[in-house]
C-alpha atoms as a PDB file:
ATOM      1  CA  UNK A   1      10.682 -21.068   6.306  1.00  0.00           C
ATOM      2  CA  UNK A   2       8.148 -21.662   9.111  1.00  0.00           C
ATOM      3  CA  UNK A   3       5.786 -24.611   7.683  1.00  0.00           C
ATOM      4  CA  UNK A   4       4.522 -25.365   4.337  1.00  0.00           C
ATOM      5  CA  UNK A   5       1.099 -27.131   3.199  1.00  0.00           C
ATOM      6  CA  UNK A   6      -0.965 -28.044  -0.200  1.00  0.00           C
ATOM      7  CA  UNK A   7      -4.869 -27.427   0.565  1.00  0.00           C
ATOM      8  CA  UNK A   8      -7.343 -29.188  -1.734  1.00  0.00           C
ATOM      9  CA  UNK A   9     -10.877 -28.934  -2.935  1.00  0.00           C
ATOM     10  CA  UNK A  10     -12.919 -31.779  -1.718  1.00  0.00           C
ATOM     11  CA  UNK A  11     -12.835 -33.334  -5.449  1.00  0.00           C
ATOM     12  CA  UNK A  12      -9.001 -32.954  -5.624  1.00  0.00           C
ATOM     13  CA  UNK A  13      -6.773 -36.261  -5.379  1.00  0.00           C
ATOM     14  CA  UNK A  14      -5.018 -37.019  -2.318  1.00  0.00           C
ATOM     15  CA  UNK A  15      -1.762 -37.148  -4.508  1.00  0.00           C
ATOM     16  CA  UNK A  16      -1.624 -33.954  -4.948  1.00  0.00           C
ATOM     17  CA  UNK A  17      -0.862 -33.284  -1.108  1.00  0.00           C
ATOM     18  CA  UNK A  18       2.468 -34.348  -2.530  1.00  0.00           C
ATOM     19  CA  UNK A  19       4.142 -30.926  -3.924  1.00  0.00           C
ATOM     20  CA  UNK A  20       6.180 -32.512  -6.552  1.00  0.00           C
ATOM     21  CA  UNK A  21       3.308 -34.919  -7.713  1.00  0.00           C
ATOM     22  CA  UNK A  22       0.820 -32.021  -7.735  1.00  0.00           C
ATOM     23  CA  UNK A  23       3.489 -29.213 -10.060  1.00  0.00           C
ATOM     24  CA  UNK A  24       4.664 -32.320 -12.275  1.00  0.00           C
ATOM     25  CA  UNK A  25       1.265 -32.726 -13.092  1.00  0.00           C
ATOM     26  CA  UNK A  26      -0.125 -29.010 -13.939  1.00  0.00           C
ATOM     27  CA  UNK A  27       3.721 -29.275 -16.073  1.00  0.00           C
ATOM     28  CA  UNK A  28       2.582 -32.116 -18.027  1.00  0.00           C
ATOM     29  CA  UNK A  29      -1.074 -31.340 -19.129  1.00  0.00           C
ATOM     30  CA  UNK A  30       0.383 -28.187 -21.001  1.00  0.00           C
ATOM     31  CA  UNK A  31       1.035 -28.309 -24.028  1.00  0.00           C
ATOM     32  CA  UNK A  32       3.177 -24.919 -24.746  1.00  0.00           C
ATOM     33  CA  UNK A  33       6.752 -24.927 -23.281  1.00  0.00           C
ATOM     34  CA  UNK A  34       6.080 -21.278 -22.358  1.00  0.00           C
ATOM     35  CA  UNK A  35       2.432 -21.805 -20.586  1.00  0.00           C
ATOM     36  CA  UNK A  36       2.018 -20.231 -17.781  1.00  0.00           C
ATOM     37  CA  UNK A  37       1.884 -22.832 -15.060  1.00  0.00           C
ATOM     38  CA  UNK A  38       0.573 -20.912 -11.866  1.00  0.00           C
ATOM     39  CA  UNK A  39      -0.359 -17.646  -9.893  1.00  0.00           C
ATOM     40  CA  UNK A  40       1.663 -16.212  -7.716  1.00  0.00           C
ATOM     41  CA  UNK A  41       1.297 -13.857  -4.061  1.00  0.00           C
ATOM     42  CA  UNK A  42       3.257 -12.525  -1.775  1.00  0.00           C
ATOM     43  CA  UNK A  43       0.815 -11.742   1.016  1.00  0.00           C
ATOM     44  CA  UNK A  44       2.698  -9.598   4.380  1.00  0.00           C
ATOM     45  CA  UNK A  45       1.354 -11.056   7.591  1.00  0.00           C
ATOM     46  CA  UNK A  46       1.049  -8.330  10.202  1.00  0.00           C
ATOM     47  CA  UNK A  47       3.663  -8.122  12.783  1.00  0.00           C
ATOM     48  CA  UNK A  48       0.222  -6.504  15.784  1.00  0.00           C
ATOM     49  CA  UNK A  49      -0.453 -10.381  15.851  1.00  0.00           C
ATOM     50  CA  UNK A  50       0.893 -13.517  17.006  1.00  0.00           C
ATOM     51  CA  UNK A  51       2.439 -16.215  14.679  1.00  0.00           C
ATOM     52  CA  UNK A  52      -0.448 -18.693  15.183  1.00  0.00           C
ATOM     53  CA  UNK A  53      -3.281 -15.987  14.345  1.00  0.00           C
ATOM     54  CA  UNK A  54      -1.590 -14.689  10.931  1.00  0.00           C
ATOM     55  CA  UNK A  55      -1.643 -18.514   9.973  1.00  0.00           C
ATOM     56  CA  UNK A  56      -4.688 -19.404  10.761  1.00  0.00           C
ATOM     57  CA  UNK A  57      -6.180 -15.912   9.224  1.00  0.00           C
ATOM     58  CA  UNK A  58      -3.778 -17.071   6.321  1.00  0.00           C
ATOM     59  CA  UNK A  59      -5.328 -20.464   5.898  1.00  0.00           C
ATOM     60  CA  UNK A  60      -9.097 -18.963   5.874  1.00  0.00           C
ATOM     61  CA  UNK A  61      -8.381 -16.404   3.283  1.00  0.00           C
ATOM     62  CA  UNK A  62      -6.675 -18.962   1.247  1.00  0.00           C
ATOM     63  CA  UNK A  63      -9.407 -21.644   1.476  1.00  0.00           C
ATOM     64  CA  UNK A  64     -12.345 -18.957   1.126  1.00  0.00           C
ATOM     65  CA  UNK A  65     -10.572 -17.215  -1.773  1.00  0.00           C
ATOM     66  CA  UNK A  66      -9.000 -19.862  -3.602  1.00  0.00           C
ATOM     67  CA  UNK A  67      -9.523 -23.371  -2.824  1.00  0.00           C
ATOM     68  CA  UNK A  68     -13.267 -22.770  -2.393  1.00  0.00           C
ATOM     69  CA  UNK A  69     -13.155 -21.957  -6.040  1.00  0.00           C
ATOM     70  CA  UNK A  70     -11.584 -25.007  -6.972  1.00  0.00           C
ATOM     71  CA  UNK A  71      -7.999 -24.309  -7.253  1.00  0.00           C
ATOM     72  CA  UNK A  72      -5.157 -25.946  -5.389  1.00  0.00           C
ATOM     73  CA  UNK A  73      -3.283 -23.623  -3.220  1.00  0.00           C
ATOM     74  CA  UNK A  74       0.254 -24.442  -2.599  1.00  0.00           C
ATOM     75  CA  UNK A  75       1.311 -22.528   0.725  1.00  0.00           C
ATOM     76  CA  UNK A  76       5.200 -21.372   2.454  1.00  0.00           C
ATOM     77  CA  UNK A  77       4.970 -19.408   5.531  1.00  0.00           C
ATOM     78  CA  UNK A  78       8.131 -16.810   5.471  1.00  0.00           C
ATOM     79  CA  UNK A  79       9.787 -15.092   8.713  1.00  0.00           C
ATOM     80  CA  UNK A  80      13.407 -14.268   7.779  1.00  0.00           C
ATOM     81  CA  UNK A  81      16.090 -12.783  10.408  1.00  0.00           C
ATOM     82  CA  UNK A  82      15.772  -8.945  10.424  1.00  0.00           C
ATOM     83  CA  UNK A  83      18.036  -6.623  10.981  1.00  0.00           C
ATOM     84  CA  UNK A  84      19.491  -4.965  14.057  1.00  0.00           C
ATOM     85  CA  UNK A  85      16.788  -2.359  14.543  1.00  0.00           C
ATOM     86  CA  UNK A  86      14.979  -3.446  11.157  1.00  0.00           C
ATOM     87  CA  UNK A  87      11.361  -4.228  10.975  1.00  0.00           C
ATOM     88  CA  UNK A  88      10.309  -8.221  11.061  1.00  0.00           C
ATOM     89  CA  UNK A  89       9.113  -9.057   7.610  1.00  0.00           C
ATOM     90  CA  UNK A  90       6.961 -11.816   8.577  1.00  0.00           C
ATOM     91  CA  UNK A  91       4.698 -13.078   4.754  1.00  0.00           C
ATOM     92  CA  UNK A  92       3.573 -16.118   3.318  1.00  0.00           C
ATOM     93  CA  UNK A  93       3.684 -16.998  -0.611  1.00  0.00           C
ATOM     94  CA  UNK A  94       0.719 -18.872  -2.548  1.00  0.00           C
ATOM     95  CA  UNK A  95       0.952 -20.817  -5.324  1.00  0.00           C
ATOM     96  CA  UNK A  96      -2.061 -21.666  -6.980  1.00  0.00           C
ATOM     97  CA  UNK A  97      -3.324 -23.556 -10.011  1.00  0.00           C
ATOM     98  CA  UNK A  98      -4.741 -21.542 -13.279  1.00  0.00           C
ATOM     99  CA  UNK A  99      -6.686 -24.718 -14.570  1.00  0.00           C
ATOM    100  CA  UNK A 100     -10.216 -25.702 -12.801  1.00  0.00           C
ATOM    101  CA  UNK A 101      -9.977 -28.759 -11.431  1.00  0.00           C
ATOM    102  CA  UNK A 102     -13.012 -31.030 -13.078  1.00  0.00           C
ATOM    103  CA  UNK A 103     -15.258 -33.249 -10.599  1.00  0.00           C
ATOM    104  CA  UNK A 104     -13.769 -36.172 -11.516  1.00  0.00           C
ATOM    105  CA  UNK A 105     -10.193 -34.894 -10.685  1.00  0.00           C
ATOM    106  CA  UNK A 106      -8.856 -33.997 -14.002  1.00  0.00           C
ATOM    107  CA  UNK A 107      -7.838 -30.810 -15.460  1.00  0.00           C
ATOM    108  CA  UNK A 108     -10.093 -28.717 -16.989  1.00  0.00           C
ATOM    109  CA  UNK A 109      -9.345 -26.014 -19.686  1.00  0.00           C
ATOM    110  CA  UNK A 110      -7.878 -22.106 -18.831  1.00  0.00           C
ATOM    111  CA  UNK A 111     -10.349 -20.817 -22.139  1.00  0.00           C
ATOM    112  CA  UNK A 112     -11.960 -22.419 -24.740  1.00  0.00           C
ATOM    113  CA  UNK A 113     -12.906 -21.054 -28.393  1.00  0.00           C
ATOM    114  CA  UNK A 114     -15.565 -19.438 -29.439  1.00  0.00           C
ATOM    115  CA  UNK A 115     -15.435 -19.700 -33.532  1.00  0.00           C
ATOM    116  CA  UNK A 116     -16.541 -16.466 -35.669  1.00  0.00           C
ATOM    117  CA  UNK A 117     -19.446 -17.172 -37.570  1.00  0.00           C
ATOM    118  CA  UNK A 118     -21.198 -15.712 -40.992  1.00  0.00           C
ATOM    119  CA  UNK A 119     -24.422 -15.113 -41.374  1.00  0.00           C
ATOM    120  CA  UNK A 120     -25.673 -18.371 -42.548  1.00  0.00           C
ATOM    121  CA  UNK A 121     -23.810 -19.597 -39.138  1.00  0.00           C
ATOM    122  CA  UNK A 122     -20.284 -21.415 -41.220  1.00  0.00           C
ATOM    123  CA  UNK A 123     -17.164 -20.692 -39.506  1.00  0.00           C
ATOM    124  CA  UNK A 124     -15.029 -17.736 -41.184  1.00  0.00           C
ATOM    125  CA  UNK A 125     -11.521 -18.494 -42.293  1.00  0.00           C
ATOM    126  CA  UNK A 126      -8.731 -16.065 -42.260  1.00  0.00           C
ATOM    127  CA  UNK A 127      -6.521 -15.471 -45.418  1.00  0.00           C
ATOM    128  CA  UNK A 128      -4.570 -18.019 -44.331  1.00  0.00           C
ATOM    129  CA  UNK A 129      -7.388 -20.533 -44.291  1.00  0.00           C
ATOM    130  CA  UNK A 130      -7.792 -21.358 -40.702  1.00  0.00           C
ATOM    131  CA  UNK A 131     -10.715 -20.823 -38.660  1.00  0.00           C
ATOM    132  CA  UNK A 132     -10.979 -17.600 -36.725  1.00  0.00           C
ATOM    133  CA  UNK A 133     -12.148 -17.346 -33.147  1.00  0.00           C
ATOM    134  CA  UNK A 134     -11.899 -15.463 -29.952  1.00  0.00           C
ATOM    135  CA  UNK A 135     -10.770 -16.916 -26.997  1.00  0.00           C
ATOM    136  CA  UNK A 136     -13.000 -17.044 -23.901  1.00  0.00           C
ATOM    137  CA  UNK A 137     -11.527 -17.743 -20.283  1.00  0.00           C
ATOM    138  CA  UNK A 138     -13.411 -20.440 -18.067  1.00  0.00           C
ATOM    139  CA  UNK A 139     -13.040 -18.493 -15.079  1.00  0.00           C
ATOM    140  CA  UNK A 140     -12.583 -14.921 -14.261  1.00  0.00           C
ATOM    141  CA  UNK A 141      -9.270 -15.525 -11.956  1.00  0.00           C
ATOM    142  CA  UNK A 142      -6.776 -13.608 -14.420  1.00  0.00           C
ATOM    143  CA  UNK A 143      -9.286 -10.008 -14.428  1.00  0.00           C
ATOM    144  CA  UNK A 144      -7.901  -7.261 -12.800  1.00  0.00           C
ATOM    145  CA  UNK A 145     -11.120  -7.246 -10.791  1.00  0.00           C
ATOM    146  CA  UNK A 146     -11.059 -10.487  -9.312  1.00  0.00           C
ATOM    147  CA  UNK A 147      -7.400  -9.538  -8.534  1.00  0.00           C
ATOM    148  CA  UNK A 148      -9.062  -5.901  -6.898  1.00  0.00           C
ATOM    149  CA  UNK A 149     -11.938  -8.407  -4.588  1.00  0.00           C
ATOM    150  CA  UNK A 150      -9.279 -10.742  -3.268  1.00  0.00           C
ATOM    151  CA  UNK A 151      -7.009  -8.017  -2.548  1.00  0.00           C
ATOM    152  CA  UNK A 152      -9.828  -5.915  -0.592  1.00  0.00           C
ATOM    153  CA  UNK A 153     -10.939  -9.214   0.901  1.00  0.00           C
ATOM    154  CA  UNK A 154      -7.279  -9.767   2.484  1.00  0.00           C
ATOM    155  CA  UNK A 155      -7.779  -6.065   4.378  1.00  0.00           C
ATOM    156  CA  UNK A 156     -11.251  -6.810   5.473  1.00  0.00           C
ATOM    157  CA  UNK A 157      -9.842 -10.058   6.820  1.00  0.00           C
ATOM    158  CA  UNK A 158      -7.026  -8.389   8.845  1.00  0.00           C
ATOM    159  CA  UNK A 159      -9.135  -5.389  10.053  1.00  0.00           C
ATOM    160  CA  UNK A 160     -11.816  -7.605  11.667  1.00  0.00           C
ATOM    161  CA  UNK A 161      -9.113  -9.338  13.126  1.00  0.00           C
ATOM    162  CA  UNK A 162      -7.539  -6.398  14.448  1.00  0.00           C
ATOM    163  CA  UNK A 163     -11.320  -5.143  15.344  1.00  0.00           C
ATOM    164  CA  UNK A 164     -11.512  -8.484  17.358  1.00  0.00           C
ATOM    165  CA  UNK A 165      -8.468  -7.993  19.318  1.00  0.00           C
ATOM    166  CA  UNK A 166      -9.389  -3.939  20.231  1.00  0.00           C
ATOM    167  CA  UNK A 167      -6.317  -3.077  18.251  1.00  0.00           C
ATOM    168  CA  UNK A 168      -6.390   1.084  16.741  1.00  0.00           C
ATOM    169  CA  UNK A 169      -4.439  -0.038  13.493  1.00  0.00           C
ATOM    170  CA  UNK A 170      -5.883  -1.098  10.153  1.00  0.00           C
ATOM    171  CA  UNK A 171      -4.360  -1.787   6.632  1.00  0.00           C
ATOM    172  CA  UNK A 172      -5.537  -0.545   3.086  1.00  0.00           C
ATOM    173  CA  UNK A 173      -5.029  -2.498  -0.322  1.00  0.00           C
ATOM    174  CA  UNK A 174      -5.447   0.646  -1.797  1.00  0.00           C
ATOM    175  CA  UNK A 175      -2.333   2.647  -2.931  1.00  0.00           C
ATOM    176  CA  UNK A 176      -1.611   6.249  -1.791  1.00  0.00           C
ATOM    177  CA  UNK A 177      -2.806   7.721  -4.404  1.00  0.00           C
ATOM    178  CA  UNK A 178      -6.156   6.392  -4.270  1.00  0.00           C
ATOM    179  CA  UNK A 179      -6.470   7.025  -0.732  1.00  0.00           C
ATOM    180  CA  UNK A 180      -5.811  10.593  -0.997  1.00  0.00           C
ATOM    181  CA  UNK A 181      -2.593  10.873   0.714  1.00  0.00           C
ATOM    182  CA  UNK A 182      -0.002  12.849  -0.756  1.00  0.00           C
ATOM    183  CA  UNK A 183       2.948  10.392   0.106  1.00  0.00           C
ATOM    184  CA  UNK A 184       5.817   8.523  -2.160  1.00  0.00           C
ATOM    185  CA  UNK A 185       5.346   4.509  -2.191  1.00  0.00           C
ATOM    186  CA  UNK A 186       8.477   3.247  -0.929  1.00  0.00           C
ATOM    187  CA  UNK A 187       9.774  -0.139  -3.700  1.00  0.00           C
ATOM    188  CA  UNK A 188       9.910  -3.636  -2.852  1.00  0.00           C
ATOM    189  CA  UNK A 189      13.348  -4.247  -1.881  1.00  0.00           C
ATOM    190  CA  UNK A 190      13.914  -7.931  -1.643  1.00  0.00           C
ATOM    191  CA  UNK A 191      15.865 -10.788   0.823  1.00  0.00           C
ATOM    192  CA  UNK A 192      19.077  -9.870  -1.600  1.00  0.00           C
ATOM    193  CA  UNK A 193      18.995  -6.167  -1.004  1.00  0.00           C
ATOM    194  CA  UNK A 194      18.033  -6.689   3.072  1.00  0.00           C
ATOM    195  CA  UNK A 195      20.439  -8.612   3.517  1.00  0.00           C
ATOM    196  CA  UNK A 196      23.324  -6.281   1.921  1.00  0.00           C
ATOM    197  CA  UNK A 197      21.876  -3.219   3.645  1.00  0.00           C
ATOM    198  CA  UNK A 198      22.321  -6.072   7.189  1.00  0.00           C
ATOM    199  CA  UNK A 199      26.051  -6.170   6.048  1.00  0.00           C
ATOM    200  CA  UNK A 200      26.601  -2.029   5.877  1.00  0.00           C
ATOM    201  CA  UNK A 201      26.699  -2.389   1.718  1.00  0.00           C
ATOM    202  CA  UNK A 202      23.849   0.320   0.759  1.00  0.00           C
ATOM    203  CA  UNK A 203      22.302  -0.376  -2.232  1.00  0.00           C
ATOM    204  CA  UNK A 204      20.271   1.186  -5.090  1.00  0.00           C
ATOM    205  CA  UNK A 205      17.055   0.589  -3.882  1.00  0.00           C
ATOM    206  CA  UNK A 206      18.316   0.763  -0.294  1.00  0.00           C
ATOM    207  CA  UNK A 207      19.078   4.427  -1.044  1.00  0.00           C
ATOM    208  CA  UNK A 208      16.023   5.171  -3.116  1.00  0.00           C
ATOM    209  CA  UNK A 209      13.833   4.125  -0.111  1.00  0.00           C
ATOM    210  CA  UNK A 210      15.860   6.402   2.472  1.00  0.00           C
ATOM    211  CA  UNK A 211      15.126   9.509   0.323  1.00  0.00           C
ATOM    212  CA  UNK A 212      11.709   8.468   0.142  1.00  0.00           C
ATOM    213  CA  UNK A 213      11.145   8.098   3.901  1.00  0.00           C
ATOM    214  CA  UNK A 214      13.267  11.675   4.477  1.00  0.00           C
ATOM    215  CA  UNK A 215      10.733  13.530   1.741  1.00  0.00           C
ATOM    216  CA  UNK A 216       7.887  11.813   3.251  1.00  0.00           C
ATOM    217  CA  UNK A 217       8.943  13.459   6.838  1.00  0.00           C
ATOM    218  CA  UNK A 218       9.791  16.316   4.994  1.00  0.00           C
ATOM    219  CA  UNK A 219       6.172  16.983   3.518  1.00  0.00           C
ATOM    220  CA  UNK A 220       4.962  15.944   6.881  1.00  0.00           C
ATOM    221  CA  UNK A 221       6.379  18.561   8.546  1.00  0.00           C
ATOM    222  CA  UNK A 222       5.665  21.131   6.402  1.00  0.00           C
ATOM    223  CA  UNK A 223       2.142  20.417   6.089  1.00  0.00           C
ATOM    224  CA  UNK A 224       1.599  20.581  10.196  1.00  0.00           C
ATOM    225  CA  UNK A 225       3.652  24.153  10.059  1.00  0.00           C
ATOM    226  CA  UNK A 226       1.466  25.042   7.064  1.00  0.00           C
ATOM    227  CA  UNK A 227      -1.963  23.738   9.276  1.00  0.00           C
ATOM    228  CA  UNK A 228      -0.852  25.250  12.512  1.00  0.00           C
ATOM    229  CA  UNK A 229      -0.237  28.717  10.939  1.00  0.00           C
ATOM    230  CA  UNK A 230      -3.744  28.894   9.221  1.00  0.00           C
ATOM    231  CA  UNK A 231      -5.117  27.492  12.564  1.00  0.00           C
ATOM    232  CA  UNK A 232      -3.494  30.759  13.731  1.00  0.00           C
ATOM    233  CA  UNK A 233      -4.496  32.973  11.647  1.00  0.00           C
ATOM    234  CA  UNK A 234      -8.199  31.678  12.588  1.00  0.00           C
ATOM    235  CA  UNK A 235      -7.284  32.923  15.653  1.00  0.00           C
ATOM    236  CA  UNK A 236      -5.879  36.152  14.606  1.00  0.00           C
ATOM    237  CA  UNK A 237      -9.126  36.962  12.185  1.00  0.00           C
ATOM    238  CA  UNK A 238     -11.646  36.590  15.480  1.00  0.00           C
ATOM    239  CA  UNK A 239      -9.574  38.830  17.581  1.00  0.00           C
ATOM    240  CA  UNK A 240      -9.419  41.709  14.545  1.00  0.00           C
ATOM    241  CA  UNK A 241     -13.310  40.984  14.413  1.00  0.00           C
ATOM    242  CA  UNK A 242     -13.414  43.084  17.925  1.00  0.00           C
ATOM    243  CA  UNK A 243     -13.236  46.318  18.106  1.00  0.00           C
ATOM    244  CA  UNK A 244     -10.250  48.587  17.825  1.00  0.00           C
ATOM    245  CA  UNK A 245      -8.129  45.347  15.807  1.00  0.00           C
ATOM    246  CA  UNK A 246      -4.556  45.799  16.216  1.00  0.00           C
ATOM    247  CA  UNK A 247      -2.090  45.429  13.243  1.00  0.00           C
ATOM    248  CA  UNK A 248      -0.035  42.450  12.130  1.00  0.00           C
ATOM    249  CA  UNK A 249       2.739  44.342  14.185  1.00  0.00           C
ATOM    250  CA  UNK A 250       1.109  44.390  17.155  1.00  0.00           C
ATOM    251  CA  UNK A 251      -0.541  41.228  17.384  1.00  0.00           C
ATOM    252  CA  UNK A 252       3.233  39.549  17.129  1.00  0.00           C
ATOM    253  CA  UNK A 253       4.746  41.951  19.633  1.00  0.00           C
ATOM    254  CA  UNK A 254       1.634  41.042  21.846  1.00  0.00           C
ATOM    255  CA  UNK A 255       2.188  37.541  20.899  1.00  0.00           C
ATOM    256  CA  UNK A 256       5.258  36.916  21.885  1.00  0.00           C
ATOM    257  CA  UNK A 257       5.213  39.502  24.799  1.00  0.00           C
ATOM    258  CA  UNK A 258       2.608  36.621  26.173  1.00  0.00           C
ATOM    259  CA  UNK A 259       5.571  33.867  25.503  1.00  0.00           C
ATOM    260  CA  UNK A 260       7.731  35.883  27.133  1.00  0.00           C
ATOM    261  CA  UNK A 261       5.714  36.405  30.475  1.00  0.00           C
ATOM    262  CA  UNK A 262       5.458  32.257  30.968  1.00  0.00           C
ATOM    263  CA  UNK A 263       9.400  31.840  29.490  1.00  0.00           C
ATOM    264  CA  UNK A 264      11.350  30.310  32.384  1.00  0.00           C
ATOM    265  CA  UNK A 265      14.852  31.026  31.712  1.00  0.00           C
ATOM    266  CA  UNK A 266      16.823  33.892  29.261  1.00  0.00           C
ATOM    267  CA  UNK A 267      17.765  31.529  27.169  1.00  0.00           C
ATOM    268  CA  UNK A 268      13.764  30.853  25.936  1.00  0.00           C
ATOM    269  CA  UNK A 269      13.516  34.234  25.825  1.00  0.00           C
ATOM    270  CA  UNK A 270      16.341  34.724  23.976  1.00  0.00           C
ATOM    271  CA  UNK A 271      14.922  32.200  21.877  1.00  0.00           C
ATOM    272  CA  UNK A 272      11.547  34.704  21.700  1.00  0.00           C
ATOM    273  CA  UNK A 273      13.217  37.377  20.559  1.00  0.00           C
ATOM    274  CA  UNK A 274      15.292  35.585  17.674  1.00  0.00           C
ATOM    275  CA  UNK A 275      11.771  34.060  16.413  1.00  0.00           C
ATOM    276  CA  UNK A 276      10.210  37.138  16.254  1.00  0.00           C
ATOM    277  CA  UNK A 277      13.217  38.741  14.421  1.00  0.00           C
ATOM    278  CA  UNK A 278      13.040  36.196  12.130  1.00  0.00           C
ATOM    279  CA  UNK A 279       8.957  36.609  11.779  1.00  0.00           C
ATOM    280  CA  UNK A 280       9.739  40.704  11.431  1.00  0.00           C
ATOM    281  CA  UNK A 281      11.830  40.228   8.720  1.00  0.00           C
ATOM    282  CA  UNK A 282      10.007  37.803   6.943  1.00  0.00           C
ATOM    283  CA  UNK A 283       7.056  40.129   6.900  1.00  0.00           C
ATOM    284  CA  UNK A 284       8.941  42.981   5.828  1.00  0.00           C
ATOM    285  CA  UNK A 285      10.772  41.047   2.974  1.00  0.00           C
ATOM    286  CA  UNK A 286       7.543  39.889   1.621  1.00  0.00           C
ATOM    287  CA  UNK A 287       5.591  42.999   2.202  1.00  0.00           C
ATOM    288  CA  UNK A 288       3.268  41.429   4.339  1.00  0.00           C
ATOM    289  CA  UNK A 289       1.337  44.552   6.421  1.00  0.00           C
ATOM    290  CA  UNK A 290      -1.973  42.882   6.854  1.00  0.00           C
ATOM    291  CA  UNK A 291      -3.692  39.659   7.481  1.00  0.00           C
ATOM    292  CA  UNK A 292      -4.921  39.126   4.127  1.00  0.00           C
ATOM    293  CA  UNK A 293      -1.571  39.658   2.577  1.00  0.00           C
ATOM    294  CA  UNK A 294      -0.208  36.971   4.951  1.00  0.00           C
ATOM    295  CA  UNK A 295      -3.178  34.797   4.667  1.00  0.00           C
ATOM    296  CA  UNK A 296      -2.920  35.143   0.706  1.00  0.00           C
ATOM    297  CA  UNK A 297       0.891  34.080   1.089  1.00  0.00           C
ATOM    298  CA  UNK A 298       0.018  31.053   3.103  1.00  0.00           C
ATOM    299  CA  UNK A 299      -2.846  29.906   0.354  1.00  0.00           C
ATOM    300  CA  UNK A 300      -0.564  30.356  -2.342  1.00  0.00           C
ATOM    301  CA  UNK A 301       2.268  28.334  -0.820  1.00  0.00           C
ATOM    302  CA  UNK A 302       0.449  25.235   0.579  1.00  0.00           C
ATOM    303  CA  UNK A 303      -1.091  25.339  -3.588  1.00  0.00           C
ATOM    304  CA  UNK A 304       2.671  25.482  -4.864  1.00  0.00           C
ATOM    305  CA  UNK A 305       3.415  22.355  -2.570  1.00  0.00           C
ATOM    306  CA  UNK A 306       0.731  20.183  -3.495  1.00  0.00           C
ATOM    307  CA  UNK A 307       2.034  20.321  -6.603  1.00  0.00           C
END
């Protein structure tokens, strides 16, 4: 741990700087042993800026986001040892308080009740003679929109920083799949399963994440072969657009007749010929004689692998 700190709203006691003060506290002004006693982030700092900048940016977001609302934010700021050749994992948790804090300093209520009423305005009982009612939150920090804002607000806050600095790299809080990209999340793996993968014991998740990485590459790969052929068959379409168009046969031998002339050694040449072997009797295989057919091919497979 790098350096921890309590930040309070200007109404808060002082006492609560103290950590265990401040947690005994939210404990005892609950009255269910199972309430829920705080929210919880894990927020990654970036590793394009310096210690002293992801704190600071830290600290803003926190006191903008939180503390200007009137919670107490409880703060830990998080570098652990990496790996040989691993990535540094450099985060900071937050801690925060559920209950408003009142302007006199004491604890105000998560939701209150709102009683069901009749028509002539009495309070409805159920069948088991107590009063029904709905229960309304005092704030809106447990919707999954405010959650959705403060996550989006922690991006903007890193891009302008990055922005600032004339860095070309900018994060998303959006997943992949609502970006558009057609890639596999890899999981949260943890200081437990880091630390074992440090050791040379692979793990569950350890493994899971390396097959994720390899199909991501995978996919990759075979989307820039799949973009590079249709960016030559553009090619191919304007020069059968002149007059006297060649076949698929010949524009191949011509193509690679034209690698061949700037090959430098027999060994890329020998390299020529074995490619267009290989494209001959791929075409032949498939019963590709034109263009289209190939073109149609192409369509069709790039479809199957979006899938």
């Amino acid at each position: 741990m790098i350096a921890s700190e309590i930040m309070l709203p200007p109404h808060a006691p002082e006492i609560y700087l103290d950590r265990a003060t401040l947690w005994n506290a939210v404990e005892n002004c609950e009255k269910h042993p199972k309430a829920q006693l705080a929210y919880s982030f894990d927020i990654a700092m970036q590793n394009e800026l310096t210690l002293e900048e992801n704190m600071e940016l830290a600290r803003k977001f926190v006191q903008e986001q939180f503390v200007a609302k009137g919670m107490i934010a409880d703060l830990a700021f998080h570098s652990p040892e990496k790996e040989d050749g691993g990535i540094p994992n450099p985060h900071f948790h937050v801690m925060t308080t559920m209950r408003p804090l009142n302007p006199d300093g004491t604890w105000g209520q998560k939701q209150r009740r709102e009683y069901l009423l009749d028509e002539d305005g009495n309070r409805i009982r159920d069948k088991n003679g107590d009063y029904m009612f709905n229960a309304v939150h005092t704030t809106d920090w447990h919707e999954p929109e405010t959650l959705e804002h403060w996550r989006e607000q922690w991006a903007a806050a890193v891009n302008t920083k990055f922005e600032e600095k004339g860095q070309d790299v900018r994060i998303d809080h959006r997943s992949y799949v609502r970006q558009g990209l057609d890639l596999i999340p890899t999981v949260h793996e943890g200081a437990n399963v880091r630390q074992m993968e440090a050791k040379g014991i692979r793990t569950e998740k350890g493994e899971l994440n390396r097959w994720i990485k390899a199909t991501n590459r995978l996919m990759q790969d075979v989307r820039k072969k799949i973009k590079a052929l249709f960016v030559w068959m553009a090619e191919v379409k304007e020069e059968l657009s002149k007059p006297q168009t060649p076949n698929l046969a010949d524009l191949l031998i011509a193509y690679y007749n034209q690698r061949n002339a700037g090959a430098w050694s027999n060994k890329a040449r020998t390299g020529n010929l074995k490619q267009f072997a290989e494209a001959v009797n791929y075409l032949t295989e498939n019963k590709l004689l034109t263009l289209e057919d190939l073109q149609e091919r192409l369509s069709s497979v790039s479809e199957e692998f979006k899938h």
